[in-house]
N, C-alpha and C. Protein backbone atom coordinates (compact mmCIF):
# COMPACT_ATOMS: atom_id res chain seq x y z
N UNK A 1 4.59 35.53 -9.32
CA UNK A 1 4.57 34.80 -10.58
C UNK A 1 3.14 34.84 -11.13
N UNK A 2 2.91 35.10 -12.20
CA UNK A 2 1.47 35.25 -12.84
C UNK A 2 1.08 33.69 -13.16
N UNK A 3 -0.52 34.07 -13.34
CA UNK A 3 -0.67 32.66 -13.47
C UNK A 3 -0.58 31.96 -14.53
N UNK A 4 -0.45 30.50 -14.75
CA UNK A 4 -0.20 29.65 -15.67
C UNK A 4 -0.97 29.02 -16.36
N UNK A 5 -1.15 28.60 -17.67
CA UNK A 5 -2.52 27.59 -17.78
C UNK A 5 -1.42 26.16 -18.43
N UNK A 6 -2.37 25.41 -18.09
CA UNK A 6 -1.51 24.13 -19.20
C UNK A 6 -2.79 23.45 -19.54
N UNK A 7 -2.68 22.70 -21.03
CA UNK A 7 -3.61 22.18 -21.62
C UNK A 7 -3.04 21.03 -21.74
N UNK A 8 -4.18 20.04 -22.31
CA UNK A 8 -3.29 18.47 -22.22
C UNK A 8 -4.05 18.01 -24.18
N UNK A 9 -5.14 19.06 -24.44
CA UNK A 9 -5.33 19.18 -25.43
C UNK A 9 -6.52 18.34 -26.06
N UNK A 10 -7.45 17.78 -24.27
CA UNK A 10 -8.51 17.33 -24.34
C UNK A 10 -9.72 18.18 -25.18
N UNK A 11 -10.36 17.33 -25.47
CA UNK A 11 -11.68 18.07 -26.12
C UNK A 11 -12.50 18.41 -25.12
N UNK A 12 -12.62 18.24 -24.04
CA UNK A 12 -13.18 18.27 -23.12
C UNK A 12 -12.94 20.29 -22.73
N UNK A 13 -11.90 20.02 -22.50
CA UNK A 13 -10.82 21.36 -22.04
C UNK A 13 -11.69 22.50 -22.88
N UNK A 14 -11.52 22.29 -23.97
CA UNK A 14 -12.29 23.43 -25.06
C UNK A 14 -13.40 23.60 -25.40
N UNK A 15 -14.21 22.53 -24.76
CA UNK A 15 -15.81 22.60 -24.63
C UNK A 15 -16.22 23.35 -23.59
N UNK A 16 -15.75 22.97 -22.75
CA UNK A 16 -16.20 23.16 -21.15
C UNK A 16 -15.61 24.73 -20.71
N UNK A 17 -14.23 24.87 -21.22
CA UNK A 17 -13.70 26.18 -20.82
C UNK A 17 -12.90 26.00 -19.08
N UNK A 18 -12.36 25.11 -19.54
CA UNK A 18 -11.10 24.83 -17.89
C UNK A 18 -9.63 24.46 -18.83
N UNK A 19 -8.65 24.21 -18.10
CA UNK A 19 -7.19 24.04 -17.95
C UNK A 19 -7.23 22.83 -17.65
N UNK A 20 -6.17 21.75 -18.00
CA UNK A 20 -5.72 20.43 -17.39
C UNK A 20 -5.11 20.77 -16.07
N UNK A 21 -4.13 21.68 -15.75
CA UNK A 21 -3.77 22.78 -14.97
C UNK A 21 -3.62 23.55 -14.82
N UNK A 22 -3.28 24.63 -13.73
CA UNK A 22 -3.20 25.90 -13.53
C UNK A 22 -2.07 26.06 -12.34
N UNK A 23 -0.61 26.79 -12.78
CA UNK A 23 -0.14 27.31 -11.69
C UNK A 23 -0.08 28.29 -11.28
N UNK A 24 0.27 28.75 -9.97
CA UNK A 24 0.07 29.61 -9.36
C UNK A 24 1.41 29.94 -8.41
N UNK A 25 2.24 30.65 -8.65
CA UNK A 25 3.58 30.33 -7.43
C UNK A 25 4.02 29.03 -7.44
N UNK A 26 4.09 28.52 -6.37
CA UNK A 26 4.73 27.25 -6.46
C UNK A 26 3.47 26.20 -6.34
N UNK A 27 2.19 26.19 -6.59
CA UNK A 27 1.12 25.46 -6.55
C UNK A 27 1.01 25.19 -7.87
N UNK A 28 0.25 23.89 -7.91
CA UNK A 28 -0.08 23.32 -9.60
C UNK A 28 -1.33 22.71 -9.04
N UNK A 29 -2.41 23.03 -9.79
CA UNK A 29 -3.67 22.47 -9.44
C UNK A 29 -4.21 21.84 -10.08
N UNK A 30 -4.08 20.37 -10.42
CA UNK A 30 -4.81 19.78 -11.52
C UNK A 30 -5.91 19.33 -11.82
N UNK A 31 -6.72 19.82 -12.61
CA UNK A 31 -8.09 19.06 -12.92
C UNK A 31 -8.48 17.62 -12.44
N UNK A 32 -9.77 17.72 -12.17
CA UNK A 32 -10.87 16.24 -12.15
C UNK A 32 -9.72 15.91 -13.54
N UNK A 33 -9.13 14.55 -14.07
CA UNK A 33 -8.71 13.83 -15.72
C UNK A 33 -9.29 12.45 -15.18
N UNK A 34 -9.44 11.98 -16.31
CA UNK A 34 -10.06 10.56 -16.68
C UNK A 34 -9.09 9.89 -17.44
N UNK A 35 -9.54 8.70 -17.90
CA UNK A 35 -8.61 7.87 -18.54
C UNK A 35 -9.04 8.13 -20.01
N UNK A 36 -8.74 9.25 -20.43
CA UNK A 36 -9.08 9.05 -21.97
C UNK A 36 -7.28 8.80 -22.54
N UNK A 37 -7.13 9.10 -23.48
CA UNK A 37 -5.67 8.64 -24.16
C UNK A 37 -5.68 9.67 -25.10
N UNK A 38 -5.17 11.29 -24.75
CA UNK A 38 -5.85 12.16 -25.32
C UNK A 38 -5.00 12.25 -26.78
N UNK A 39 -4.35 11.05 -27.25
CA UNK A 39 -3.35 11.61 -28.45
C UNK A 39 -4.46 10.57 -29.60
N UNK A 40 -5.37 9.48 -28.49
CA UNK A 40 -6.15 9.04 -29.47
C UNK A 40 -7.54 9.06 -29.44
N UNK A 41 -7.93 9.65 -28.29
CA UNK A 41 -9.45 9.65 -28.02
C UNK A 41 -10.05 8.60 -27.45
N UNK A 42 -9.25 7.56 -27.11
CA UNK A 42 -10.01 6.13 -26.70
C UNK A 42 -9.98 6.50 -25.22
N UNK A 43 -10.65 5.20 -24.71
CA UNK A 43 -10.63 5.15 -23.25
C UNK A 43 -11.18 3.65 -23.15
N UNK A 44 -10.24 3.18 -22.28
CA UNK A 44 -10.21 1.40 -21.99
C UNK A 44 -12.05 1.51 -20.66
N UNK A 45 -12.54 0.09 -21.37
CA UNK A 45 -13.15 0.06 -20.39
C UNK A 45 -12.69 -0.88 -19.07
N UNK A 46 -11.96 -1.18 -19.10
CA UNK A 46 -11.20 -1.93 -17.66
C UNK A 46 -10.58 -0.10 -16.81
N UNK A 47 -11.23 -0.50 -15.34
CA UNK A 47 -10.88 0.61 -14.60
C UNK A 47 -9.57 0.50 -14.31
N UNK A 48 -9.26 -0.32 -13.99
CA UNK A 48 -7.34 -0.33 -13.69
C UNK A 48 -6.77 0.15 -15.18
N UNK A 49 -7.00 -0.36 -16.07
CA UNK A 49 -6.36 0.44 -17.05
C UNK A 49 -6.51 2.07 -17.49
N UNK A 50 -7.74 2.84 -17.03
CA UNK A 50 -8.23 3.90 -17.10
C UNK A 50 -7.67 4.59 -15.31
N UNK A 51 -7.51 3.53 -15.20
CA UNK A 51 -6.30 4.48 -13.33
C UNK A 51 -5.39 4.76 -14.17
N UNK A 52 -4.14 4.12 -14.83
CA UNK A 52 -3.22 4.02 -15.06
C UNK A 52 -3.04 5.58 -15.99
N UNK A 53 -3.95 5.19 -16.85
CA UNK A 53 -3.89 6.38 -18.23
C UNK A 53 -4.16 7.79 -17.40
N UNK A 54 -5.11 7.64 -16.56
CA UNK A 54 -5.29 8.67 -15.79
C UNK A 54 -3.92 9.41 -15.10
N UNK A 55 -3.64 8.56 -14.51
CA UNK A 55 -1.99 9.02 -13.53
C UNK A 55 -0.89 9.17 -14.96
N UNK A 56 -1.09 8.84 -15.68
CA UNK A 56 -0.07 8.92 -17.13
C UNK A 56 -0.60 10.31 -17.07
N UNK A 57 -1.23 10.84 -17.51
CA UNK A 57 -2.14 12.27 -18.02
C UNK A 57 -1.77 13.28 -16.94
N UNK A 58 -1.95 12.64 -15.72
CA UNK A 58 -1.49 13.62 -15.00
C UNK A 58 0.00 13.70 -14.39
N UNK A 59 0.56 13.08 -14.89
CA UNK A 59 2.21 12.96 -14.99
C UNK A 59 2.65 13.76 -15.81
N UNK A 60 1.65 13.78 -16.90
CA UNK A 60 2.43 14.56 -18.09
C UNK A 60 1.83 16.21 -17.82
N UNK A 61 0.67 16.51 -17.15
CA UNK A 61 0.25 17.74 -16.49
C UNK A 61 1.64 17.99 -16.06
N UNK A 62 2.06 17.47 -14.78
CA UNK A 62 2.28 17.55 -13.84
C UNK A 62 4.23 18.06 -14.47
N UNK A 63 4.21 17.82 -15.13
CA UNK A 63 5.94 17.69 -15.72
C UNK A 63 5.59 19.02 -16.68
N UNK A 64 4.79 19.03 -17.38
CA UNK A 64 4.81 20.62 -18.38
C UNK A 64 4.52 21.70 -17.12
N UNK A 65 3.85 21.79 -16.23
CA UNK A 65 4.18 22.67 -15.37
C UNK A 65 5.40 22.43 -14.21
N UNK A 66 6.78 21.93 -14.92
CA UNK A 66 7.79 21.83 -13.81
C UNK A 66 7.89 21.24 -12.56
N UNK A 67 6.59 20.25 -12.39
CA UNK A 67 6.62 19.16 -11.22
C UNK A 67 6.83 17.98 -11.60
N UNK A 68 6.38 17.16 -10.74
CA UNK A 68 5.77 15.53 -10.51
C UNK A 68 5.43 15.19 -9.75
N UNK A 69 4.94 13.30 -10.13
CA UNK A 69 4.23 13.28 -9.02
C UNK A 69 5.26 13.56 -7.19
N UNK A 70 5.72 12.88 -7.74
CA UNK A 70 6.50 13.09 -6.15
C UNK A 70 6.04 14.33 -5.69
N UNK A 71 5.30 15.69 -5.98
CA UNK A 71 5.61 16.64 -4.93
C UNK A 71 4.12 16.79 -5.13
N UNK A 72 3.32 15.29 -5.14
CA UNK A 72 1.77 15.73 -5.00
C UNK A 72 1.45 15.29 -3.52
N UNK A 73 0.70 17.01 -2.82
CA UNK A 73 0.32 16.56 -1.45
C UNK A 73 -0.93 16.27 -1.02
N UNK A 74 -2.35 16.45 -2.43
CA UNK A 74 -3.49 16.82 -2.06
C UNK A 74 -4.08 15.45 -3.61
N UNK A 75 -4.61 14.20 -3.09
CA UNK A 75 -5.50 13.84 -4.59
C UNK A 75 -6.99 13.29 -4.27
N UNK A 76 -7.25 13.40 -4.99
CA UNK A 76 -9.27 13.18 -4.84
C UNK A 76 -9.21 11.86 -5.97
N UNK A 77 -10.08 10.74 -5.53
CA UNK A 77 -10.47 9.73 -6.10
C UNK A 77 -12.21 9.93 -6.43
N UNK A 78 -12.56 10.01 -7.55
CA UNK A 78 -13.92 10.17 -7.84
C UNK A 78 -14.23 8.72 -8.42
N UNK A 79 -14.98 7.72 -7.91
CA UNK A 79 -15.67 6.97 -8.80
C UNK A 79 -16.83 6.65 -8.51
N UNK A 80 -17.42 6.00 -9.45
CA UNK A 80 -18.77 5.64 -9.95
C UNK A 80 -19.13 4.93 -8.87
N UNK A 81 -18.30 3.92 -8.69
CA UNK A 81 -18.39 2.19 -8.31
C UNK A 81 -17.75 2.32 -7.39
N UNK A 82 -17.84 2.38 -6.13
CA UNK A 82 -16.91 2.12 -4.74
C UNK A 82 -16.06 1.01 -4.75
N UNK A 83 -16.81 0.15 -5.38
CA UNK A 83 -16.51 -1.47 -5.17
C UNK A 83 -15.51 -1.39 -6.64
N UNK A 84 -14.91 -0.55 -7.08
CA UNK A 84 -13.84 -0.28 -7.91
C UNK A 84 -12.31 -0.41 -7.27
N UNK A 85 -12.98 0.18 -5.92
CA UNK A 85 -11.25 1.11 -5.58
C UNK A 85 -10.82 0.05 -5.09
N UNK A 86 -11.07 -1.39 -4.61
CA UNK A 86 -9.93 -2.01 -4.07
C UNK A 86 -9.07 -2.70 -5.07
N UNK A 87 -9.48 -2.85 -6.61
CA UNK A 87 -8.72 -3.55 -7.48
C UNK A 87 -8.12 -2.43 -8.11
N UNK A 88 -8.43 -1.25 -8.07
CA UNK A 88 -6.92 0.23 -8.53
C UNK A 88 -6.46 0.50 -7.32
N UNK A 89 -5.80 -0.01 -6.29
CA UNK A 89 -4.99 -0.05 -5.16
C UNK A 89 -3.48 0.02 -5.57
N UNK A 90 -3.27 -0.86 -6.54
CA UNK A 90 -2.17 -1.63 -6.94
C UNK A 90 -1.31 -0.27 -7.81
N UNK A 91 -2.17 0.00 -8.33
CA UNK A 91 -2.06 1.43 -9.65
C UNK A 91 -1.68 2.77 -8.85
N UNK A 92 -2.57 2.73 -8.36
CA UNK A 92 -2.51 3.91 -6.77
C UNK A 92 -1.29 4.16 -6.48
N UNK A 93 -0.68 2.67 -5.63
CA UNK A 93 0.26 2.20 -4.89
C UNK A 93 1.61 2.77 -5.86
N UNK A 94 1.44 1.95 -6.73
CA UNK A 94 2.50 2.50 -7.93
C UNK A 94 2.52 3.70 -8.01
N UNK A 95 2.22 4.32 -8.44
CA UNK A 95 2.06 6.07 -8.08
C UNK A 95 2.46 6.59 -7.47
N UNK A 96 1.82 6.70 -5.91
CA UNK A 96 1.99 7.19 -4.71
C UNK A 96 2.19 6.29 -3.82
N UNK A 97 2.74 5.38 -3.66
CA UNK A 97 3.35 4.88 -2.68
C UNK A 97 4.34 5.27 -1.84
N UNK A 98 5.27 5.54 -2.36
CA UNK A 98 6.58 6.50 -1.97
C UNK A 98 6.36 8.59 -1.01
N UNK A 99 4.95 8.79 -2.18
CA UNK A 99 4.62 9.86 -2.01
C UNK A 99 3.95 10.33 -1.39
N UNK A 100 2.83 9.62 -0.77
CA UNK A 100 1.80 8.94 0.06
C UNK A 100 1.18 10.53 0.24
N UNK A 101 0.24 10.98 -0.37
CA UNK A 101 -0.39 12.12 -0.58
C UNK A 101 -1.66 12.17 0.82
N UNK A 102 -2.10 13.38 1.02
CA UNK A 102 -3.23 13.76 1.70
C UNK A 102 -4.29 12.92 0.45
N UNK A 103 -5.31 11.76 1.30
CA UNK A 103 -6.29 11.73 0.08
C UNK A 103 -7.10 11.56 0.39
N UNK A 104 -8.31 11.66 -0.42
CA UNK A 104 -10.17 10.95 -0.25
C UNK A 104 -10.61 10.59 -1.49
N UNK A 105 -11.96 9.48 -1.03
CA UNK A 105 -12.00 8.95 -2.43
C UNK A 105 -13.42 8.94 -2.36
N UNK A 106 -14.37 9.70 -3.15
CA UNK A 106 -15.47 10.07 -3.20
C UNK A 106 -16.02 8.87 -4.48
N UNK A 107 -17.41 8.62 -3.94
CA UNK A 107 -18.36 7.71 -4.62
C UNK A 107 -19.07 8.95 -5.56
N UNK A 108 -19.04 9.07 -7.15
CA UNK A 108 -20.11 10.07 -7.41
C UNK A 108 -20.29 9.69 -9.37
N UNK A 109 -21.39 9.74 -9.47
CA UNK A 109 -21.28 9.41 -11.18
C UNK A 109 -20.32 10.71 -11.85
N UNK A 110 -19.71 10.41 -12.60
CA UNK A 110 -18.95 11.00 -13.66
C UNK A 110 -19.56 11.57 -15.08
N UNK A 111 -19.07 12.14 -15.93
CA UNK A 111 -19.80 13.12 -16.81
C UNK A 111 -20.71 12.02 -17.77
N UNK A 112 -19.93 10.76 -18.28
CA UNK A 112 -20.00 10.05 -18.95
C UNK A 112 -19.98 9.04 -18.48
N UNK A 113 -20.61 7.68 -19.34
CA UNK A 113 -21.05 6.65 -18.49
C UNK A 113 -19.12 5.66 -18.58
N UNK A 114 -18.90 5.75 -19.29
CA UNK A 114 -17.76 5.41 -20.28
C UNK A 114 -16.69 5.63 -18.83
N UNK A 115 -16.75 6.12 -18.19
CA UNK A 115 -15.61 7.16 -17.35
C UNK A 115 -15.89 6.47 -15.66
N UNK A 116 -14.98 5.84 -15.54
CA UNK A 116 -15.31 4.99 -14.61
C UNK A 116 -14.23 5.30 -12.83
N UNK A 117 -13.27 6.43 -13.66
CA UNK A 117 -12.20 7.25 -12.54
C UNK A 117 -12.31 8.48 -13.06
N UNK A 118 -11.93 9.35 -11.81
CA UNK A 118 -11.58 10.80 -12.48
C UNK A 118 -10.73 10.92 -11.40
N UNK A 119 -9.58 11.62 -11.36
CA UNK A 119 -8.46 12.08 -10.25
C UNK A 119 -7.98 13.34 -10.33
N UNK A 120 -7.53 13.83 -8.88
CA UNK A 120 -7.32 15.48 -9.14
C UNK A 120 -6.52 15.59 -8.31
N UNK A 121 -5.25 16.12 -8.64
CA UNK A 121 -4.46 16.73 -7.66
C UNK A 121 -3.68 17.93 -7.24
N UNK A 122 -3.15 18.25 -6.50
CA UNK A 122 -2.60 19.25 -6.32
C UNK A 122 -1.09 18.98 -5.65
N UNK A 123 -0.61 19.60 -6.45
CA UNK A 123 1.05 19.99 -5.79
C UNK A 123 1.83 20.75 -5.41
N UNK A 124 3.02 21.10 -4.75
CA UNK A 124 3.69 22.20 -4.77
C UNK A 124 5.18 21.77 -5.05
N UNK A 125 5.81 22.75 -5.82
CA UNK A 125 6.77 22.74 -6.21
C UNK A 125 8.09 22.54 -4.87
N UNK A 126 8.84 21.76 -5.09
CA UNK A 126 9.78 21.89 -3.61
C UNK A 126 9.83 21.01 -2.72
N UNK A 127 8.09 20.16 -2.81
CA UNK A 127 7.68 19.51 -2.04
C UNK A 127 7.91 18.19 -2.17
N UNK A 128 8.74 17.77 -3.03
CA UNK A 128 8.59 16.54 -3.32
C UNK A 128 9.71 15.31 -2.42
N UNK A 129 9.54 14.14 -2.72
CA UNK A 129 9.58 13.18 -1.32
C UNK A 129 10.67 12.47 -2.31
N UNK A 130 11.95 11.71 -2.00
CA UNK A 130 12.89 11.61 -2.91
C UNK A 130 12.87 10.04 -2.54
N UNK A 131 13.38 9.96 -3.92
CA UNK A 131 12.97 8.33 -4.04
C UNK A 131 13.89 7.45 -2.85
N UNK A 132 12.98 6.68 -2.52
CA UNK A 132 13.88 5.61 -1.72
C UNK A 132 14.20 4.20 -2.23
């Protein structure tokens, strides 16, 4: 299968010169995304609300290339603030609870000060964990 690109139609995407995703066979590899709200450009400064938009964004990755989350086995937590991640637990949980992914959650500043999560995952098609 040749490879795939998918855009989510960030400005970011067309500055920088990357994909929201990229598949590959039955792999979908999704970008570092943030909580922007890419149909309006905003981005909440409450981090639980910028988890949320984030996992929205990459739901909607994740579905134009023929997945979801359910068949994510690989996600990276990037934030600013360590002392973030125990109040987006809840958001997380919602997410991947069911799906319970390979994960790590790295402390590291982000592009922008504004940008307080970034998340990245990877999936494979097939793989996914059926609701209980």
């Amino acid at each position: 299968m040749p490879r795939q690109n998918v855009s989510s139609g960030s400005k970011f995407e067309e500055e920088i010169g990357y994909s929201r995703a990229v598949i590959v066979d039955d792999w979908i590899f999704v970008s570092g995304t943030t909580g922007y709200n890419y149909d309006t450009g905003n981005i909440s400064a409450d981090v639980c609300e910028q988890t949320e938009q984030t996992m929205a964004n990459i739901d909607k990755a994740l579905r134009e290339a023929g997945s979801s989350v359910s068949e994510v086995v690989r996600v990276r937590y990037i934030l600013p603030n360590r002392n973030d991640f125990p109040c987006i637990k809840p958001v997380l949980r919602k997410w991947f609870g069911q799906v319970r992914p390979a994960a790590t959650m790295v402390q590291a500043e982000l592009m922008l000060d504004e940008m307080k999560i970034e998340i990245e995952v990877t999936a494979k098609k097939g793989a996914g964990v059926a609701s209980q």
